[in-house]
PDB file of N, CA and C in Angstrom:
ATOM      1  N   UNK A   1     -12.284  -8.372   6.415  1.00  0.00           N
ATOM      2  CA  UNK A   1     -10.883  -8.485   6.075  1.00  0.00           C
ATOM      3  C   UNK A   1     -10.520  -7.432   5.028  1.00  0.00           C
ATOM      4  N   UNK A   2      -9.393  -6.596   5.213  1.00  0.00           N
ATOM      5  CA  UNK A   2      -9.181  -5.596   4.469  1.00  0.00           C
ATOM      6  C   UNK A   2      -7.953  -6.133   3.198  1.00  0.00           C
ATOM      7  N   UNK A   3      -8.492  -5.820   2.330  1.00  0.00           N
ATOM      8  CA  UNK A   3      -7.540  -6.100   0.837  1.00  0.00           C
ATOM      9  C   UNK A   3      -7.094  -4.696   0.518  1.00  0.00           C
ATOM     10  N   UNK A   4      -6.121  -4.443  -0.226  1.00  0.00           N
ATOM     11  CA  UNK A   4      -5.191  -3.367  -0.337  1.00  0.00           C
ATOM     12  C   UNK A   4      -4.212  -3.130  -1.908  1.00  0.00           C
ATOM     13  N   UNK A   5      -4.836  -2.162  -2.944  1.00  0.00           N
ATOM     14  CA  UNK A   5      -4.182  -1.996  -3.709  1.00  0.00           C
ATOM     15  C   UNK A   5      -3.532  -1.098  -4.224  1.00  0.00           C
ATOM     16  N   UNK A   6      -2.471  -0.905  -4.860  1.00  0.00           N
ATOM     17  CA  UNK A   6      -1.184   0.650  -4.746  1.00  0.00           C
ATOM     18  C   UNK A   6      -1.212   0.898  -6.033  1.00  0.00           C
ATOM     19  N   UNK A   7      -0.744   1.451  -6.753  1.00  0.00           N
ATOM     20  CA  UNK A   7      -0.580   2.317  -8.207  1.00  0.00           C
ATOM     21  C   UNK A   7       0.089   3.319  -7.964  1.00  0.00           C
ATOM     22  N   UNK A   8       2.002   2.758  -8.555  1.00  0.00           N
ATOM     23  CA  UNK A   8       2.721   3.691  -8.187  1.00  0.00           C
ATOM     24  C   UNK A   8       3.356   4.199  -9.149  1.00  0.00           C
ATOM     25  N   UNK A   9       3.971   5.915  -9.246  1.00  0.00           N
ATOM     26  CA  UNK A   9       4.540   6.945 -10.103  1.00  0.00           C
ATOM     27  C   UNK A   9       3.289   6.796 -11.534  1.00  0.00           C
ATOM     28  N   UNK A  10       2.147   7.567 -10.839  1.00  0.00           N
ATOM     29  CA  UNK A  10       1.204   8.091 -12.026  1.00  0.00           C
ATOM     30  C   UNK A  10       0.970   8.845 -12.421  1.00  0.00           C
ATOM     31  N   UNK A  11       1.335   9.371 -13.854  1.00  0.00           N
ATOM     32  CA  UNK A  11       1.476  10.318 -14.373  1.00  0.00           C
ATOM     33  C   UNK A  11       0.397  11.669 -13.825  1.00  0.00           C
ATOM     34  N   UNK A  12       0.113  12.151 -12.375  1.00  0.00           N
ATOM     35  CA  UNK A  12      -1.273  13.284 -12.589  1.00  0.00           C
ATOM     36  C   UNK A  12      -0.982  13.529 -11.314  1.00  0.00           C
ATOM     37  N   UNK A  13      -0.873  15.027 -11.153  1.00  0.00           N
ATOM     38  CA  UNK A  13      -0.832  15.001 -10.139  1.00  0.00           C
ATOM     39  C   UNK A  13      -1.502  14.654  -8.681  1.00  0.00           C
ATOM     40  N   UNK A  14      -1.289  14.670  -7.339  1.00  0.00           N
ATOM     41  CA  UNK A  14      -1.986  14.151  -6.146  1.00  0.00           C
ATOM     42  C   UNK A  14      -2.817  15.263  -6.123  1.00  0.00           C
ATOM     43  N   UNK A  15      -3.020  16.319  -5.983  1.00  0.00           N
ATOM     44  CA  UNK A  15      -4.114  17.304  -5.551  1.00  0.00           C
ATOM     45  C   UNK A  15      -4.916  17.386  -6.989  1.00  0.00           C
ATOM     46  N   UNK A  16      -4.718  17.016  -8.211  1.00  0.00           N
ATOM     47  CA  UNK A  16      -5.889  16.238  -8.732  1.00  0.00           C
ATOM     48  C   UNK A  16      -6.934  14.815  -8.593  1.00  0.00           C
ATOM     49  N   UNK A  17      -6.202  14.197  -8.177  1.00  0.00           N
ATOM     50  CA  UNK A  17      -6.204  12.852  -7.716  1.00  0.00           C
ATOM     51  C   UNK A  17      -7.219  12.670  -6.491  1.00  0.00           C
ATOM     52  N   UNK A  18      -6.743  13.721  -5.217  1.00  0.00           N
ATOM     53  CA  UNK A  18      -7.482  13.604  -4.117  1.00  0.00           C
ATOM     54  C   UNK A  18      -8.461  14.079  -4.432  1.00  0.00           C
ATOM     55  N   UNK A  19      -9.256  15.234  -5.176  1.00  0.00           N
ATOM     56  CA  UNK A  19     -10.271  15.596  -6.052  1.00  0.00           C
ATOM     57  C   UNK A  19     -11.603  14.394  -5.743  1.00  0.00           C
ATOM     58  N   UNK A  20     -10.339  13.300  -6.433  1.00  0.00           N
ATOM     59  CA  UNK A  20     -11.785  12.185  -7.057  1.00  0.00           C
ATOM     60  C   UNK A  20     -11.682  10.919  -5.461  1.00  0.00           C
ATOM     61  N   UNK A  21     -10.551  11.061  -5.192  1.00  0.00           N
ATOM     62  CA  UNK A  21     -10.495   9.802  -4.084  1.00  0.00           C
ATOM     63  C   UNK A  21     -11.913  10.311  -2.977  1.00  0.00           C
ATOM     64  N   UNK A  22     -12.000  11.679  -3.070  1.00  0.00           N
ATOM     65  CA  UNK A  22     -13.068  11.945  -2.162  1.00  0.00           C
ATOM     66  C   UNK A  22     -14.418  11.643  -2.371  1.00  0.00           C
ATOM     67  N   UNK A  23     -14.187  11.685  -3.616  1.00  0.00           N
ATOM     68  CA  UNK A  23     -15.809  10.916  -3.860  1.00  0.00           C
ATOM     69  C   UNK A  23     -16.495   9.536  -3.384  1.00  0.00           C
ATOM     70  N   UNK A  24     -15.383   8.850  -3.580  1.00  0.00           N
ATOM     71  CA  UNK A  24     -14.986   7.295  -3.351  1.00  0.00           C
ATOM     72  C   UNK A  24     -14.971   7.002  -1.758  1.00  0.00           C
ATOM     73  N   UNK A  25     -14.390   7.313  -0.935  1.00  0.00           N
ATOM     74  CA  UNK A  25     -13.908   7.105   0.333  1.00  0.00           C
ATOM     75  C   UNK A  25     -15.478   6.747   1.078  1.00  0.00           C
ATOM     76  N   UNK A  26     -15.338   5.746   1.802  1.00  0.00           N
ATOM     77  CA  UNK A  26     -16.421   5.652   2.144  1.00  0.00           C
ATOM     78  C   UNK A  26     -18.091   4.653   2.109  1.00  0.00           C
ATOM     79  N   UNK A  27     -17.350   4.675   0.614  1.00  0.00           N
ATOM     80  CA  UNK A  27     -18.900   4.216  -0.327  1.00  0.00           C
ATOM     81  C   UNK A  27     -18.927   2.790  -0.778  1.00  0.00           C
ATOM     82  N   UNK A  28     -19.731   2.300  -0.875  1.00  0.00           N
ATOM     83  CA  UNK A  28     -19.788   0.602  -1.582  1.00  0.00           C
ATOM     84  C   UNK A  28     -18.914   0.397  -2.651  1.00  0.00           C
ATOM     85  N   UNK A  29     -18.508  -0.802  -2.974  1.00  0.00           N
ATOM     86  CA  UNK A  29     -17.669  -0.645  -4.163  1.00  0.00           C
ATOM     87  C   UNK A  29     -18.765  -0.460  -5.448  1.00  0.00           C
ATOM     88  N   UNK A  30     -19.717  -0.724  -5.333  1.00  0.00           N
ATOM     89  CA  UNK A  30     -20.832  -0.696  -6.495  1.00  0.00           C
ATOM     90  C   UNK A  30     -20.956   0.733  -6.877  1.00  0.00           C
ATOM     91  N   UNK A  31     -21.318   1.217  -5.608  1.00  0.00           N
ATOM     92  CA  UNK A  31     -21.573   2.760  -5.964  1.00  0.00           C
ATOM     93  C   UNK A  31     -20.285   3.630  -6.164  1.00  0.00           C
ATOM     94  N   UNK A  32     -19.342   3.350  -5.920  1.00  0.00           N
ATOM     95  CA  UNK A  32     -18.235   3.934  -6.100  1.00  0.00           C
ATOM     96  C   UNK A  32     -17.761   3.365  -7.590  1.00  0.00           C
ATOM     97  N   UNK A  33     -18.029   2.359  -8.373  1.00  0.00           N
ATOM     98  CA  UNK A  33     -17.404   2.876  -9.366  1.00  0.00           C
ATOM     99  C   UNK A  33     -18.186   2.847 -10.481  1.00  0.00           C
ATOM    100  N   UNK A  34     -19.817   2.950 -10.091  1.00  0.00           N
ATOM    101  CA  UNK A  34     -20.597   3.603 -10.871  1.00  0.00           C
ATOM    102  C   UNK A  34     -20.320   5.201 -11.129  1.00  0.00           C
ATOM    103  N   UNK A  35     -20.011   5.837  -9.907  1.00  0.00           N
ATOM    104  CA  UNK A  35     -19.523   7.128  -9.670  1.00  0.00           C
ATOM    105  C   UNK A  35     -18.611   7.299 -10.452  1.00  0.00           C
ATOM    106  N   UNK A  36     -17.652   6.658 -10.438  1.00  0.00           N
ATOM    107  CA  UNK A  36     -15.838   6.889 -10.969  1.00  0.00           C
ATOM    108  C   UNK A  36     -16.476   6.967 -12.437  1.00  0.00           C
ATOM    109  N   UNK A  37     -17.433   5.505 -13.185  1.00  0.00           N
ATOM    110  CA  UNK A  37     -17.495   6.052 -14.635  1.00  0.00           C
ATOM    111  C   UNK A  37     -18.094   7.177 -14.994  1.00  0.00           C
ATOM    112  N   UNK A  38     -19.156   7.805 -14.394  1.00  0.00           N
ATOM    113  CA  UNK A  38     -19.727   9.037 -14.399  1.00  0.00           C
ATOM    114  C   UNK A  38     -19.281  10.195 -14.332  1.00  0.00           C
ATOM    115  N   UNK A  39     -17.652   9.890 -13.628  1.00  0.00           N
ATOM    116  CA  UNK A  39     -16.723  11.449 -13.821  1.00  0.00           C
ATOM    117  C   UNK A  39     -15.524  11.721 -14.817  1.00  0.00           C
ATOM    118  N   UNK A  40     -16.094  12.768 -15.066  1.00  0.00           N
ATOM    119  CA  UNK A  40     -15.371  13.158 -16.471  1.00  0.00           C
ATOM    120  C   UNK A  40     -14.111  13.679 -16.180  1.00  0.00           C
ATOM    121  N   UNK A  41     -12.737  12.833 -15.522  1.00  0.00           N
ATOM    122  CA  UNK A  41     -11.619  13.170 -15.111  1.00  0.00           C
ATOM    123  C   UNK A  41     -10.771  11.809 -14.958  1.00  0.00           C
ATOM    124  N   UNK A  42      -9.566  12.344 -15.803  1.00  0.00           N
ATOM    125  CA  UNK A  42      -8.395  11.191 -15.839  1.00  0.00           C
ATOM    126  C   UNK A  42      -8.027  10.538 -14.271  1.00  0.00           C
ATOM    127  N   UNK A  43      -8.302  11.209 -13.656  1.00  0.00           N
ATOM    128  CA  UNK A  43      -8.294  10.712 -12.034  1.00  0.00           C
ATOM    129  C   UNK A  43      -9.058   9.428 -11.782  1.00  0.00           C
ATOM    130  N   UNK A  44     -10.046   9.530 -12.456  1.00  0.00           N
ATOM    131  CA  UNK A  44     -11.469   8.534 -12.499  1.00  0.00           C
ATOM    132  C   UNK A  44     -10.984   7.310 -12.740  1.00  0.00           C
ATOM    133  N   UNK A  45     -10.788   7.090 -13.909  1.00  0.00           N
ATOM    134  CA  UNK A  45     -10.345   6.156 -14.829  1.00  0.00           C
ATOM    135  C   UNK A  45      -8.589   5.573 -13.856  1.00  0.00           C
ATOM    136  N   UNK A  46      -7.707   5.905 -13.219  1.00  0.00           N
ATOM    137  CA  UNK A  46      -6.830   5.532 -12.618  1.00  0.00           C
ATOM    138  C   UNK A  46      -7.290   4.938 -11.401  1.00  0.00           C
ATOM    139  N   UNK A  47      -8.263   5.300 -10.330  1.00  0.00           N
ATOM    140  CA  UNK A  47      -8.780   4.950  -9.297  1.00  0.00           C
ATOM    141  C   UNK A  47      -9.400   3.605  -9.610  1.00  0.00           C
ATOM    142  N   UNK A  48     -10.170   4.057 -10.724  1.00  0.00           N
ATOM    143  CA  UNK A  48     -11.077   2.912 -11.096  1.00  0.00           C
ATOM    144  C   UNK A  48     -10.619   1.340 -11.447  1.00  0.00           C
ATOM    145  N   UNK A  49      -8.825   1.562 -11.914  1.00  0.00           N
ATOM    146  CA  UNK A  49      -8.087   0.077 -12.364  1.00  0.00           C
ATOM    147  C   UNK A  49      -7.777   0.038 -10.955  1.00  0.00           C
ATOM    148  N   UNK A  50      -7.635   0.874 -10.515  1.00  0.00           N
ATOM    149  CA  UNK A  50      -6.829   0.852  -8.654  1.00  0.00           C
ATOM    150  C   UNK A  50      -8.051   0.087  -8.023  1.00  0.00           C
ATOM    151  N   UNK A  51      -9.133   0.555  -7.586  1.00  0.00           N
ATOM    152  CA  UNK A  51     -10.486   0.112  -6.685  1.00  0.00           C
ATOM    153  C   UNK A  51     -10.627  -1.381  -7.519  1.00  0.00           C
ATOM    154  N   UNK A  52     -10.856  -1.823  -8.919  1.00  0.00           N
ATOM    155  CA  UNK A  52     -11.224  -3.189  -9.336  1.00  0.00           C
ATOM    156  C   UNK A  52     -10.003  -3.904  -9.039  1.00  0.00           C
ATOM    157  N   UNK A  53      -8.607  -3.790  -8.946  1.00  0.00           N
ATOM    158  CA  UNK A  53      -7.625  -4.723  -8.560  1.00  0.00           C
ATOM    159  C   UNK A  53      -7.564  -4.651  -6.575  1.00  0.00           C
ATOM    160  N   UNK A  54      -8.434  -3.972  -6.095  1.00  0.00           N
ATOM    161  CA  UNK A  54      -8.366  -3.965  -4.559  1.00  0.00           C
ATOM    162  C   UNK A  54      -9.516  -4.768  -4.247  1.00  0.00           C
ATOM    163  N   UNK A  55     -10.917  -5.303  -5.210  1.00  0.00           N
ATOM    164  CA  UNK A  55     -11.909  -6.410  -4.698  1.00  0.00           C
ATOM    165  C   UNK A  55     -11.154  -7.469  -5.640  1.00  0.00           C
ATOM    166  N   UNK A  56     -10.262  -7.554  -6.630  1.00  0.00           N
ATOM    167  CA  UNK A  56      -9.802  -8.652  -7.087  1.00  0.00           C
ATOM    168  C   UNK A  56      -8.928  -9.444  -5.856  1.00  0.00           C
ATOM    169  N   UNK A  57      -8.372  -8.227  -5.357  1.00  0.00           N
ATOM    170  CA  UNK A  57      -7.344  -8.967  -4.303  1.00  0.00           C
ATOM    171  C   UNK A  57      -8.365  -9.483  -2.930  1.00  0.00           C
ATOM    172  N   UNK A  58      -9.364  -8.697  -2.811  1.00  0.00           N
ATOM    173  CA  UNK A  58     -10.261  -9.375  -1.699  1.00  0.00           C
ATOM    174  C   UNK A  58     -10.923 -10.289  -1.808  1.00  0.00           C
ATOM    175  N   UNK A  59     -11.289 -10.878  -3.067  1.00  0.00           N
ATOM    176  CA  UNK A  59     -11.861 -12.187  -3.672  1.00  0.00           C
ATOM    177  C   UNK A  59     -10.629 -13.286  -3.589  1.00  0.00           C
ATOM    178  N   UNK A  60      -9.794 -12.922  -4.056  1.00  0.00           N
ATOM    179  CA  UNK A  60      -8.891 -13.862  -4.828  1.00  0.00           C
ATOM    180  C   UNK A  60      -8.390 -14.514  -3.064  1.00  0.00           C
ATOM    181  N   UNK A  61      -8.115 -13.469  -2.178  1.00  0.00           N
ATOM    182  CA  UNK A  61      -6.890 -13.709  -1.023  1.00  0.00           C
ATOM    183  C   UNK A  61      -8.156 -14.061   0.174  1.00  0.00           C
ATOM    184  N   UNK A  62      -9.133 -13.561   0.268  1.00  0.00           N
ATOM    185  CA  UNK A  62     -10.106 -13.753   1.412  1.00  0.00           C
ATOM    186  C   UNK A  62     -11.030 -14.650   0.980  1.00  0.00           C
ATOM    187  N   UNK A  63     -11.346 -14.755  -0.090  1.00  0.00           N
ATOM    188  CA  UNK A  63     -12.448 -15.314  -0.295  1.00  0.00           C
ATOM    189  C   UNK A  63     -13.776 -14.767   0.062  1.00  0.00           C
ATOM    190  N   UNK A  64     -14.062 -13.200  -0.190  1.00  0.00           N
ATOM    191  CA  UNK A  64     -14.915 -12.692   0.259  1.00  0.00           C
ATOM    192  C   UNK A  64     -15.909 -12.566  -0.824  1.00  0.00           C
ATOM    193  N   UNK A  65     -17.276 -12.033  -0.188  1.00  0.00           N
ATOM    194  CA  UNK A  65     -18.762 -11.693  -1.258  1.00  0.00           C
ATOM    195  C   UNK A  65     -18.002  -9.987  -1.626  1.00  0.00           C
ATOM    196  N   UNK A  66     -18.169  -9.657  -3.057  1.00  0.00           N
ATOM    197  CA  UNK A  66     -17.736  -8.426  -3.379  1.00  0.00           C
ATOM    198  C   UNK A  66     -19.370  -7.565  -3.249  1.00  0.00           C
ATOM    199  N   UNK A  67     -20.314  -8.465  -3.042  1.00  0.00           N
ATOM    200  CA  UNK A  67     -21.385  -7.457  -3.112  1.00  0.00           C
ATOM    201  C   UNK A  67     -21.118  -6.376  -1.175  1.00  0.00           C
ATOM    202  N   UNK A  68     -20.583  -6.985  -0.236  1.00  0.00           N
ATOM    203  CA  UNK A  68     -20.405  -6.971   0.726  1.00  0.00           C
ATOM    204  C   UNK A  68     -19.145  -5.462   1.138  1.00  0.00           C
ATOM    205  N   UNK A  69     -18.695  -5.481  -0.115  1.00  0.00           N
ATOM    206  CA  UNK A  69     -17.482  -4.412   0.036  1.00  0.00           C
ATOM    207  C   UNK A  69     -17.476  -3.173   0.407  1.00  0.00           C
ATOM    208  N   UNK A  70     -16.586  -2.245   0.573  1.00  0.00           N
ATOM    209  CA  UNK A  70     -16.682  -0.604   0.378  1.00  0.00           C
ATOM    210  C   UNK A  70     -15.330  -0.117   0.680  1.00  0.00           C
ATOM    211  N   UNK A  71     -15.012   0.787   0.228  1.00  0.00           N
ATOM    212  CA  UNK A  71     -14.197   1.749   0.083  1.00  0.00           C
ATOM    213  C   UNK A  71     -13.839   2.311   1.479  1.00  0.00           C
ATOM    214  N   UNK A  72     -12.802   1.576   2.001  1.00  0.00           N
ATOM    215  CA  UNK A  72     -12.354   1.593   3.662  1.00  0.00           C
ATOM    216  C   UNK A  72     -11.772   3.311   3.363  1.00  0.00           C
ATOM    217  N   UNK A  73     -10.713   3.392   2.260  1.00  0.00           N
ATOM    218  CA  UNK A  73     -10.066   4.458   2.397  1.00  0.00           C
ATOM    219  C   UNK A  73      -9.084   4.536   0.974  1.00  0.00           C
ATOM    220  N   UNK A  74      -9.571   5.822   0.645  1.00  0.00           N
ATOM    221  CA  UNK A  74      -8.944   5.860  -0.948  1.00  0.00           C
ATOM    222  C   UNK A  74      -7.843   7.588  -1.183  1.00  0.00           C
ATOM    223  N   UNK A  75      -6.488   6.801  -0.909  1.00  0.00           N
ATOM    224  CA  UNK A  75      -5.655   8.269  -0.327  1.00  0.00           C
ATOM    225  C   UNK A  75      -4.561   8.295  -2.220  1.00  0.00           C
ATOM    226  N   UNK A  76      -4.342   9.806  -2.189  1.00  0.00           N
ATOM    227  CA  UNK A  76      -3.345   9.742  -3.103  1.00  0.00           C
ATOM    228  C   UNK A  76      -2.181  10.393  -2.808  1.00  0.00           C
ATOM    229  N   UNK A  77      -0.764   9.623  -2.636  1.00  0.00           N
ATOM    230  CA  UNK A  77       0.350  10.200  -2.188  1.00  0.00           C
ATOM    231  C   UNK A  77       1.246  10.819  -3.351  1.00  0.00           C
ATOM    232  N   UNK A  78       2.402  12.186  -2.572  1.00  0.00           N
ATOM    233  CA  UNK A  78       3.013  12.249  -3.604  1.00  0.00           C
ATOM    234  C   UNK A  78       3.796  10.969  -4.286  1.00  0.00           C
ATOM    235  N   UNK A  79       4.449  11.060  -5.583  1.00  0.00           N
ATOM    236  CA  UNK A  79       5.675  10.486  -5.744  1.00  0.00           C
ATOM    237  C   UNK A  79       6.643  11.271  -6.291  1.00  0.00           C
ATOM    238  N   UNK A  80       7.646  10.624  -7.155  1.00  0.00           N
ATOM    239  CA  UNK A  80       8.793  11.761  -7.376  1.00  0.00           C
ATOM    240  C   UNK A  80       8.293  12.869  -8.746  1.00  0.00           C
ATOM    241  N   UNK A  81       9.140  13.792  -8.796  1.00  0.00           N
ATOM    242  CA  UNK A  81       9.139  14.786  -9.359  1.00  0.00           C
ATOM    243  C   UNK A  81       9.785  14.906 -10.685  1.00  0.00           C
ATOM    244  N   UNK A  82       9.338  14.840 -11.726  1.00  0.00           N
ATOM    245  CA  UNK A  82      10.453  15.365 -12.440  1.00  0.00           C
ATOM    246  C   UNK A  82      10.432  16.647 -12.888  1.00  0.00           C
ATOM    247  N   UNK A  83      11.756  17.290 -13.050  1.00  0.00           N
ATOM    248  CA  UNK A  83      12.028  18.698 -13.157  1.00  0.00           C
ATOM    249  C   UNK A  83      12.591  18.846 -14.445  1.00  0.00           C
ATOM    250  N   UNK A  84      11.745  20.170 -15.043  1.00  0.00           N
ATOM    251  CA  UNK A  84      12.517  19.821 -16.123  1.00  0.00           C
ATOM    252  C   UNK A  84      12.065  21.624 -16.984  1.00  0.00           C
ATOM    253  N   UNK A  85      12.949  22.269 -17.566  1.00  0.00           N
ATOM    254  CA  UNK A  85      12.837  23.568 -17.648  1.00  0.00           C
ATOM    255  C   UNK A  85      12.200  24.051 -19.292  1.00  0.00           C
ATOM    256  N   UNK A  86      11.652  25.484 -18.862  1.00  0.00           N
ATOM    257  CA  UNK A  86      10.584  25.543 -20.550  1.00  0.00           C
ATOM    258  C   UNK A  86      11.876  26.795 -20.942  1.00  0.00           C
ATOM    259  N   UNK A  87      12.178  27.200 -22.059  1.00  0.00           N
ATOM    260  CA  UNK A  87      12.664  28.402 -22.594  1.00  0.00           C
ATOM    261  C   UNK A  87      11.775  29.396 -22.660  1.00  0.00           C
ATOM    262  N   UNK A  88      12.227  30.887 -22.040  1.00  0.00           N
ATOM    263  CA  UNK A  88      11.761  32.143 -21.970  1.00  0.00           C
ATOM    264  C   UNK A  88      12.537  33.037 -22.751  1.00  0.00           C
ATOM    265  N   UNK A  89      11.917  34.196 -22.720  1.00  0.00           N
ATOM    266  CA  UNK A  89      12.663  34.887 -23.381  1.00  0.00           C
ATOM    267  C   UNK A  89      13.590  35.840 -23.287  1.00  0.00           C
ATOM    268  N   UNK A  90      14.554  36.319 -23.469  1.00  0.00           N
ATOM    269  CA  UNK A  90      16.251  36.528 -23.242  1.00  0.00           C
ATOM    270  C   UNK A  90      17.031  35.822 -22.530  1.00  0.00           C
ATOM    271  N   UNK A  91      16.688  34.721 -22.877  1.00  0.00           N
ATOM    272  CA  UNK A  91      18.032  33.223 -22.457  1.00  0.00           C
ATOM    273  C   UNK A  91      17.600  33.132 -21.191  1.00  0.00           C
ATOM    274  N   UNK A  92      16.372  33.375 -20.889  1.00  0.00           N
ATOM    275  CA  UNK A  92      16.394  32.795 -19.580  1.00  0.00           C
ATOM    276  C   UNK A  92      15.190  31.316 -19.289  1.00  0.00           C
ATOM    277  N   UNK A  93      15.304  30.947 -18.380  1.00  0.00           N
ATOM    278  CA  UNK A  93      14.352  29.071 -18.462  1.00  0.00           C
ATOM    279  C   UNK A  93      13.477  29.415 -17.060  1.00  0.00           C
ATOM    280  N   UNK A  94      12.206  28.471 -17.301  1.00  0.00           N
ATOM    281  CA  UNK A  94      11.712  28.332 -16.320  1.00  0.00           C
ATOM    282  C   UNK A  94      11.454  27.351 -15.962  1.00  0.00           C
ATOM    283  N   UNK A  95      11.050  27.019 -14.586  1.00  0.00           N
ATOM    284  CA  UNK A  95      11.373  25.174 -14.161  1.00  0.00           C
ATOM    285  C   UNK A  95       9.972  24.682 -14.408  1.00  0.00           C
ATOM    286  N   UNK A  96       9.319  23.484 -14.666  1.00  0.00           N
ATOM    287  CA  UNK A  96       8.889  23.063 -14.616  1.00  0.00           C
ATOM    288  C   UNK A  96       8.875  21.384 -13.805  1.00  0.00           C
ATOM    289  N   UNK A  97       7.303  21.317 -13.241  1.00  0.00           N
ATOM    290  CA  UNK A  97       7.407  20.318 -12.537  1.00  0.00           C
ATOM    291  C   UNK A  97       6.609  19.409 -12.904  1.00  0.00           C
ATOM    292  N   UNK A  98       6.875  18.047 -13.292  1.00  0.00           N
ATOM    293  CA  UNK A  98       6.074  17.211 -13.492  1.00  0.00           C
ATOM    294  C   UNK A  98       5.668  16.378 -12.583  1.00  0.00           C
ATOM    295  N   UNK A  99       4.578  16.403 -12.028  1.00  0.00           N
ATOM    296  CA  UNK A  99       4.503  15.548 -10.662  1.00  0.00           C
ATOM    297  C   UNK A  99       3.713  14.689 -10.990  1.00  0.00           C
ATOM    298  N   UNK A 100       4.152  13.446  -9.778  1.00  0.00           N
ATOM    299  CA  UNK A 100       3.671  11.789 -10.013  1.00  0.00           C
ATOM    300  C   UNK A 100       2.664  11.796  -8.583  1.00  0.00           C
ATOM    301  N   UNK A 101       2.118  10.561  -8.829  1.00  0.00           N
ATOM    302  CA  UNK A 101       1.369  10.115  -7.581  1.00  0.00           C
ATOM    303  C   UNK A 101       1.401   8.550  -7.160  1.00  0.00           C
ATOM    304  N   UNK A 102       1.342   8.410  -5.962  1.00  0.00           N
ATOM    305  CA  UNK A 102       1.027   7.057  -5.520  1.00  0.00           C
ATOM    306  C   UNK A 102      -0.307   6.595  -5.021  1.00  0.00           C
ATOM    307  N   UNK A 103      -1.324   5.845  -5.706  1.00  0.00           N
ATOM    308  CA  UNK A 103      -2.494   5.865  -5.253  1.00  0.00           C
ATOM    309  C   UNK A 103      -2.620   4.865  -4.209  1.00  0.00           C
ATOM    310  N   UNK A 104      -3.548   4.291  -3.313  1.00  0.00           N
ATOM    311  CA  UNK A 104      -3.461   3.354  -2.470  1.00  0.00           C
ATOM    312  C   UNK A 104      -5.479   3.793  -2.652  1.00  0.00           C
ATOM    313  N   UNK A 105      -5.596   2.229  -2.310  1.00  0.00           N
ATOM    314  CA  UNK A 105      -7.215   1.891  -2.467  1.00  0.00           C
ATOM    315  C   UNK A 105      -7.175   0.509  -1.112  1.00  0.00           C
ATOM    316  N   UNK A 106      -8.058   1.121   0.040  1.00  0.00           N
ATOM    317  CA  UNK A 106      -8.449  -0.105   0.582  1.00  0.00           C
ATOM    318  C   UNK A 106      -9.709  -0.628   1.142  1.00  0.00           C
ATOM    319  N   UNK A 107     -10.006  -1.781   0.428  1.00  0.00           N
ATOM    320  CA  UNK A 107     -11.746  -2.134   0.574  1.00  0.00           C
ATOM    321  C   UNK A 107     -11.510  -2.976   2.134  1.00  0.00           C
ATOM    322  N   UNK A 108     -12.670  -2.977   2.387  1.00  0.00           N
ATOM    323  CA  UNK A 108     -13.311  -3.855   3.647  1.00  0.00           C
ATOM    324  C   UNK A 108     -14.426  -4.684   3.347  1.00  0.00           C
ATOM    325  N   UNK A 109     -15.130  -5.134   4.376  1.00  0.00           N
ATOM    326  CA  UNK A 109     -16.324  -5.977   4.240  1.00  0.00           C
ATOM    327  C   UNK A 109     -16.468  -5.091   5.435  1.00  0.00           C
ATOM    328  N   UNK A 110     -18.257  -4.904   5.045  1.00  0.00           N
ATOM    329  CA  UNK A 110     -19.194  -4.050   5.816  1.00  0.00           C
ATOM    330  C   UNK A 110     -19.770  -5.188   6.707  1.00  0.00           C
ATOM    331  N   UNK A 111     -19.448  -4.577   8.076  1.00  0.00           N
ATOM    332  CA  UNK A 111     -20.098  -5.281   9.517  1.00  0.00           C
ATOM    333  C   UNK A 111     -18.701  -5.510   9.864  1.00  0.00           C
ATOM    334  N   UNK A 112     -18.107  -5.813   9.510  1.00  0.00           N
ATOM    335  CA  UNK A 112     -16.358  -6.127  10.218  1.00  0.00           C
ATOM    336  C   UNK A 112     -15.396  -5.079  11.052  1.00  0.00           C
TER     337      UNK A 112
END
């Protein structure tokens, strides 16, 4: 039974983000967030509240063994943008983009 958790408008961008989801994708939840503490990236640490509230929800709603889990699929979408401009020099601006992400984390039970 697949449980499913989101984390939305996060401050970092998605092509940092997908970085670390790739590590993850795939893997036990054990080993995956032994992994996540082992990487030295703010990506880590966001996945990581994301992946423990996606076996909370598979415990809590299925009633499943978490030793049993893994990392069905760990994607990071854009979200919105904010725009917002730096000062250059002779009165002129440059844009800046602050970009968000939407994470999505979804565990399974292995053999299913």
């Amino acid at each position: 039974m697949e449980a499913t958790a989101r984390t939305r408008h996060v401050r970092i961008s998605p092509q940092k983000l997908r970085l670390v989801c790739e590590l993850v994708a795939g893997k036990r939840v054990d080993l995956a967030l032994s992994i996540l503490e082992f990487t030295p990236k703010k990506a880590a640490r966001i996945l990581s509240k994301t992946l423990m509230a996606a076996v909370a929800n598979a415990r809590d709603q299925q009633n499943v063994d978490e030793d049993r889990l893994y990392v069905k699929r760990a994607t990071a979408d854009t979200g919105p943008t904010a725009k917002r401009s730096m000062p250059r020099a002779h009165m002129h601006a440059t844009p800046i983009l602050k970009r968000t992400s939407h994470v999505t984390v979804i565990v399974d039970e292995l053999g299913s």
